[in-house]
N, C-alpha and C. Protein backbone atom coordinates (compact mmCIF):
# COMPACT_ATOMS: atom_id res chain seq x y z
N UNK A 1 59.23 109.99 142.26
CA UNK A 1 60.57 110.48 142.55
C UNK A 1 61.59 109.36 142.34
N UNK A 2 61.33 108.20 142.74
CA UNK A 2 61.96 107.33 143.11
C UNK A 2 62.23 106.90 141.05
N UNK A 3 61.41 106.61 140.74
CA UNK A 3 60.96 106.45 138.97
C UNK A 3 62.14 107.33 138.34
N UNK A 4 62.18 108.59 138.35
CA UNK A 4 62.88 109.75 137.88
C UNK A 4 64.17 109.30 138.55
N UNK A 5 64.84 108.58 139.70
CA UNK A 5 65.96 108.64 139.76
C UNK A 5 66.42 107.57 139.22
N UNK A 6 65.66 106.89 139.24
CA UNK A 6 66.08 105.33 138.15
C UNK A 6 66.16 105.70 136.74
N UNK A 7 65.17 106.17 136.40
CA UNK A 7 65.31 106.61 134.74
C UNK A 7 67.21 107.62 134.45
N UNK A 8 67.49 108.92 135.36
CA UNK A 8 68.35 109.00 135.38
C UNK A 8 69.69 108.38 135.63
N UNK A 9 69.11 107.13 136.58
CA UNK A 9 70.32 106.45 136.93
C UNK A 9 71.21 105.74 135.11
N UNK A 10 69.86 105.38 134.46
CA UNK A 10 69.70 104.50 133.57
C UNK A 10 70.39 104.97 132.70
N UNK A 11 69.75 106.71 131.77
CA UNK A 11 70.40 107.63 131.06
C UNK A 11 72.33 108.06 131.46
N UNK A 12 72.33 107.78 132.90
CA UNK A 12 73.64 107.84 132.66
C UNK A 12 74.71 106.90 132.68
N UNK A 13 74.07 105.47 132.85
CA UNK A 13 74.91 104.51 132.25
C UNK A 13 74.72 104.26 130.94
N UNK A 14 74.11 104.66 130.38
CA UNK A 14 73.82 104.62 128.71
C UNK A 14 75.00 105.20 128.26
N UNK A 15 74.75 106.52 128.67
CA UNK A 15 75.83 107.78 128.29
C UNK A 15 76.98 106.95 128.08
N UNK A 16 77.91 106.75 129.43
CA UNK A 16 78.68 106.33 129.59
C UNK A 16 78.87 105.30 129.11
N UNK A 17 78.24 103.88 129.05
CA UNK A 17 78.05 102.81 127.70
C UNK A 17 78.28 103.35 126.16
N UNK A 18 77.89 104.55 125.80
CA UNK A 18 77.84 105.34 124.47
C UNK A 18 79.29 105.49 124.19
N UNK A 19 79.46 106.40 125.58
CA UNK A 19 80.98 107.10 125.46
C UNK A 19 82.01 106.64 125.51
N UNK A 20 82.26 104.99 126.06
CA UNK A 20 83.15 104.20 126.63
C UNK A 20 82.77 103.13 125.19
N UNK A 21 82.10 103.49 124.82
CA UNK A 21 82.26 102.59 123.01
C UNK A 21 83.01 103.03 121.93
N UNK A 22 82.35 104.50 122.01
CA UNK A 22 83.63 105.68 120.78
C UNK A 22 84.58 105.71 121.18
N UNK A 23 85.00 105.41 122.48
CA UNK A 23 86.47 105.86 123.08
C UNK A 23 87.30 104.83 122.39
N UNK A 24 86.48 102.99 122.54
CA UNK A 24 87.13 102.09 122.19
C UNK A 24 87.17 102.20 120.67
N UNK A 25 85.83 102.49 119.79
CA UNK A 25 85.94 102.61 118.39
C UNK A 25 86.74 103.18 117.94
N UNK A 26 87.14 104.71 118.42
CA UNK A 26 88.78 105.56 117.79
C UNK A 26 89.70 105.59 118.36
N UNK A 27 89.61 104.66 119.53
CA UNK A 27 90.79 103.61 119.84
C UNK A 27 91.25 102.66 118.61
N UNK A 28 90.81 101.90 118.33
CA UNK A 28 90.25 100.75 117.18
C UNK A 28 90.65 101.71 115.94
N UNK A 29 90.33 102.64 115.50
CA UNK A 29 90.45 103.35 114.27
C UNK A 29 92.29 104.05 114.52
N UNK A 30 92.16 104.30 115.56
CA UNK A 30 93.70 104.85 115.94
C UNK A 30 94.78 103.82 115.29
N UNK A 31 94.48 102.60 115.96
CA UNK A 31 95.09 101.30 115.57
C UNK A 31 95.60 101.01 114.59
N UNK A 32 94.49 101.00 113.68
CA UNK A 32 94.24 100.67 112.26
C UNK A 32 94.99 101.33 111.36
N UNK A 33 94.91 102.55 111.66
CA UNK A 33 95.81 103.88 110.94
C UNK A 33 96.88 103.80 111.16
N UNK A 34 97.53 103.56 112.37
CA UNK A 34 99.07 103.42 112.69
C UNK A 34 99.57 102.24 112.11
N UNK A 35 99.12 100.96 112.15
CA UNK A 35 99.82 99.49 111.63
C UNK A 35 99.27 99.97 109.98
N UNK A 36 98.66 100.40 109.04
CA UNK A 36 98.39 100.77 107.70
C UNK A 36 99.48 101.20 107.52
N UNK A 37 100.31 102.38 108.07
CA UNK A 37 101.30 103.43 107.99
C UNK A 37 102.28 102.19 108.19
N UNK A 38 102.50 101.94 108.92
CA UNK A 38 103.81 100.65 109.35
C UNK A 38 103.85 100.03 107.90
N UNK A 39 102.88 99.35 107.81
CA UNK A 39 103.09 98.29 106.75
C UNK A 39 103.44 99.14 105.52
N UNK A 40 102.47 99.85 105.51
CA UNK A 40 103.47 100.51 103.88
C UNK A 40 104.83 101.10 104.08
N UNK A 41 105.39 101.44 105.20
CA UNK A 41 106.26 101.55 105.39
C UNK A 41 107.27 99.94 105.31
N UNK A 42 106.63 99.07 105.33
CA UNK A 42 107.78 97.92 105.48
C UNK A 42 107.66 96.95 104.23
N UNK A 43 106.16 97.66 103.69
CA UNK A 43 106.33 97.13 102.38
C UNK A 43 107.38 98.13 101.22
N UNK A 44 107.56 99.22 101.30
CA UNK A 44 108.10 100.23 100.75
C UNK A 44 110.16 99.90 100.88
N UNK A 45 110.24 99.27 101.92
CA UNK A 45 111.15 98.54 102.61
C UNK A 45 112.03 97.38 102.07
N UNK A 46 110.52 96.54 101.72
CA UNK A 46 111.00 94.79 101.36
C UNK A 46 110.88 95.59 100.11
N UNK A 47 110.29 96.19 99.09
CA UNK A 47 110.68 96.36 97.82
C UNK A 47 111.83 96.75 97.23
N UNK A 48 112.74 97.77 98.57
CA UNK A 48 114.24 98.47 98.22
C UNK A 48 114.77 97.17 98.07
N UNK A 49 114.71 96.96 99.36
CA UNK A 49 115.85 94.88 99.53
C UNK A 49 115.18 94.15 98.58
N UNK A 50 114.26 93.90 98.00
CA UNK A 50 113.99 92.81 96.37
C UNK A 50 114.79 93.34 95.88
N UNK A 51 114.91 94.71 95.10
CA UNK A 51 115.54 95.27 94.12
C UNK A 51 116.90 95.85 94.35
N UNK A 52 117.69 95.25 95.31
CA UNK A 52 118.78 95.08 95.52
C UNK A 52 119.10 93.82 95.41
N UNK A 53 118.42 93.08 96.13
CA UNK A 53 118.56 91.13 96.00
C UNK A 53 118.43 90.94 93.97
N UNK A 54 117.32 91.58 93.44
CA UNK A 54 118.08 91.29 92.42
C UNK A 54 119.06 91.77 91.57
N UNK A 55 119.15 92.74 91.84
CA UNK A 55 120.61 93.37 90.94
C UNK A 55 121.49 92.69 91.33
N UNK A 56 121.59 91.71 92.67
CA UNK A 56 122.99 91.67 92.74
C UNK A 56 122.90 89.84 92.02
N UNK A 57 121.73 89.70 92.16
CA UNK A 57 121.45 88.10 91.63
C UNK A 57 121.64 88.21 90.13
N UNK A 58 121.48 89.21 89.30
CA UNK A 58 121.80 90.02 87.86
C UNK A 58 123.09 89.92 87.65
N UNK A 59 123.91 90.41 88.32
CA UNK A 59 125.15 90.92 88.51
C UNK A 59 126.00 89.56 88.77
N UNK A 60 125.74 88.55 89.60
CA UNK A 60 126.23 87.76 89.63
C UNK A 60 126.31 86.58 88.74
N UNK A 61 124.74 86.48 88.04
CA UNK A 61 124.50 85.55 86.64
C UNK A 61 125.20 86.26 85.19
N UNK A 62 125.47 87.32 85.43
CA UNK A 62 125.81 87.84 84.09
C UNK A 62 127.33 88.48 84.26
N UNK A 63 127.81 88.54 84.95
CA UNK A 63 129.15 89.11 84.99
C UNK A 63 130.57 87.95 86.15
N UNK A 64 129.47 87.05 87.08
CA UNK A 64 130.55 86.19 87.27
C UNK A 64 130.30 84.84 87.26
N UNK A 65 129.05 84.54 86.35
CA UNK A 65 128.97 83.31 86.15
C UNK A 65 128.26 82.22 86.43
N UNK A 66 127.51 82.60 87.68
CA UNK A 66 126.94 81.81 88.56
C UNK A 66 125.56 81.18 88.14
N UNK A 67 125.35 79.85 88.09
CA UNK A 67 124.38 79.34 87.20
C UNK A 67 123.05 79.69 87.67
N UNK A 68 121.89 79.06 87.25
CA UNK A 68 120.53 79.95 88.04
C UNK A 68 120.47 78.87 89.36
N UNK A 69 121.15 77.78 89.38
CA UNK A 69 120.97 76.67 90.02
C UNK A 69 121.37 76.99 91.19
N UNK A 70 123.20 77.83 91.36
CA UNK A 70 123.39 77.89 92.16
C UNK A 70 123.22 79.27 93.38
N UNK A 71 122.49 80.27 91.86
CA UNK A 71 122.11 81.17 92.69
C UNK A 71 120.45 80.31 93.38
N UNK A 72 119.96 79.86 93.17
CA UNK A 72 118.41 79.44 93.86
C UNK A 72 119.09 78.94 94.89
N UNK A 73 119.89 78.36 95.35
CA UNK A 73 120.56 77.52 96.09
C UNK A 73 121.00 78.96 97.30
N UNK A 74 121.42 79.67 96.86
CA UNK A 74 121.93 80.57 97.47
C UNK A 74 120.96 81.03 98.16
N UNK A 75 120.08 81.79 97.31
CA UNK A 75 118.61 82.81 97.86
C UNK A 75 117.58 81.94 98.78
N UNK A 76 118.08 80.77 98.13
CA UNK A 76 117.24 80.11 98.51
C UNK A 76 115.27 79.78 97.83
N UNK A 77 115.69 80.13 96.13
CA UNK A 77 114.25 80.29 95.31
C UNK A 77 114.47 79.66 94.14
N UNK A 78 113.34 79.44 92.86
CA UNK A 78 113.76 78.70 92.02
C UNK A 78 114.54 78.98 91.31
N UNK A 79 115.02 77.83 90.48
CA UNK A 79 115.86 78.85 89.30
C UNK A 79 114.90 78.73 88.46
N UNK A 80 114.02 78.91 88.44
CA UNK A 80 112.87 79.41 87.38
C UNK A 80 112.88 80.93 87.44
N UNK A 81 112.22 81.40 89.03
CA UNK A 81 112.70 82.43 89.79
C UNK A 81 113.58 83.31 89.29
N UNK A 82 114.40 82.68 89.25
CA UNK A 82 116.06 83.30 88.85
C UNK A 82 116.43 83.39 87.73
N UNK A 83 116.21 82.42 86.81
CA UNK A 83 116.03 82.99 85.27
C UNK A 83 114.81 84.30 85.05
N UNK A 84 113.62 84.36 85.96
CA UNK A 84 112.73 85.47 85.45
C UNK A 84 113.72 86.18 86.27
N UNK A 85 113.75 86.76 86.80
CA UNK A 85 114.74 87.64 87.62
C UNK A 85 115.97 88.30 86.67
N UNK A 86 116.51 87.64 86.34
CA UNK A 86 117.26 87.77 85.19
C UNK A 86 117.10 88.50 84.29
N UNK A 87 116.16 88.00 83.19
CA UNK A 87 115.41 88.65 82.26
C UNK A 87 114.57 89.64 82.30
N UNK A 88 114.29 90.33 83.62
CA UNK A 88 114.10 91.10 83.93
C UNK A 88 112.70 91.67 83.90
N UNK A 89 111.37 89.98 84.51
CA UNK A 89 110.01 89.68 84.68
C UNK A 89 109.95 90.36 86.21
């Protein structure tokens, strides 16, 4: 008797060891899925603002002048950078 209540005692901390693992695993998978979604969302984001940062870095080398020197200076990137930018790499 005593055997049988231990064995059950045993089976139901297992259980519960089992169940309190999946809870954390699609906890964990929950996670994963939500910050995936974020990031492509903020990568989807930084790509609008690149492609605004360069049109206007375009716009400013070709219509008011501004050397690649002093746009790197500005953005704060090379003017290597900024000549490909330009040319439209």
């Amino acid at each position: 008797m005593e055997d049988e209540l231990n064995d059950l005692l045993t089976q139901a901390q297992e259980n519960i060891s089992d169940n309190v693992g999946k809870q954390q695993e699609e906890q964990y998978i929950q996670v994963l899925n939500d910050s995936l979604v974020e990031l492509v969302k903020l990568k989807n984001t930084t790509d609008d603002y690149i492609m605004i940062r360069n049109t206007a870095i375009q716009r400013l080398y070709s219509e008011c002048g501004y050397s690649a020197i002093q746009l790197g200076d500005i953005v704060g990137i090379s003017r290597q950078m900024i000549h490909n930018i330009v040319k439209g790499k």
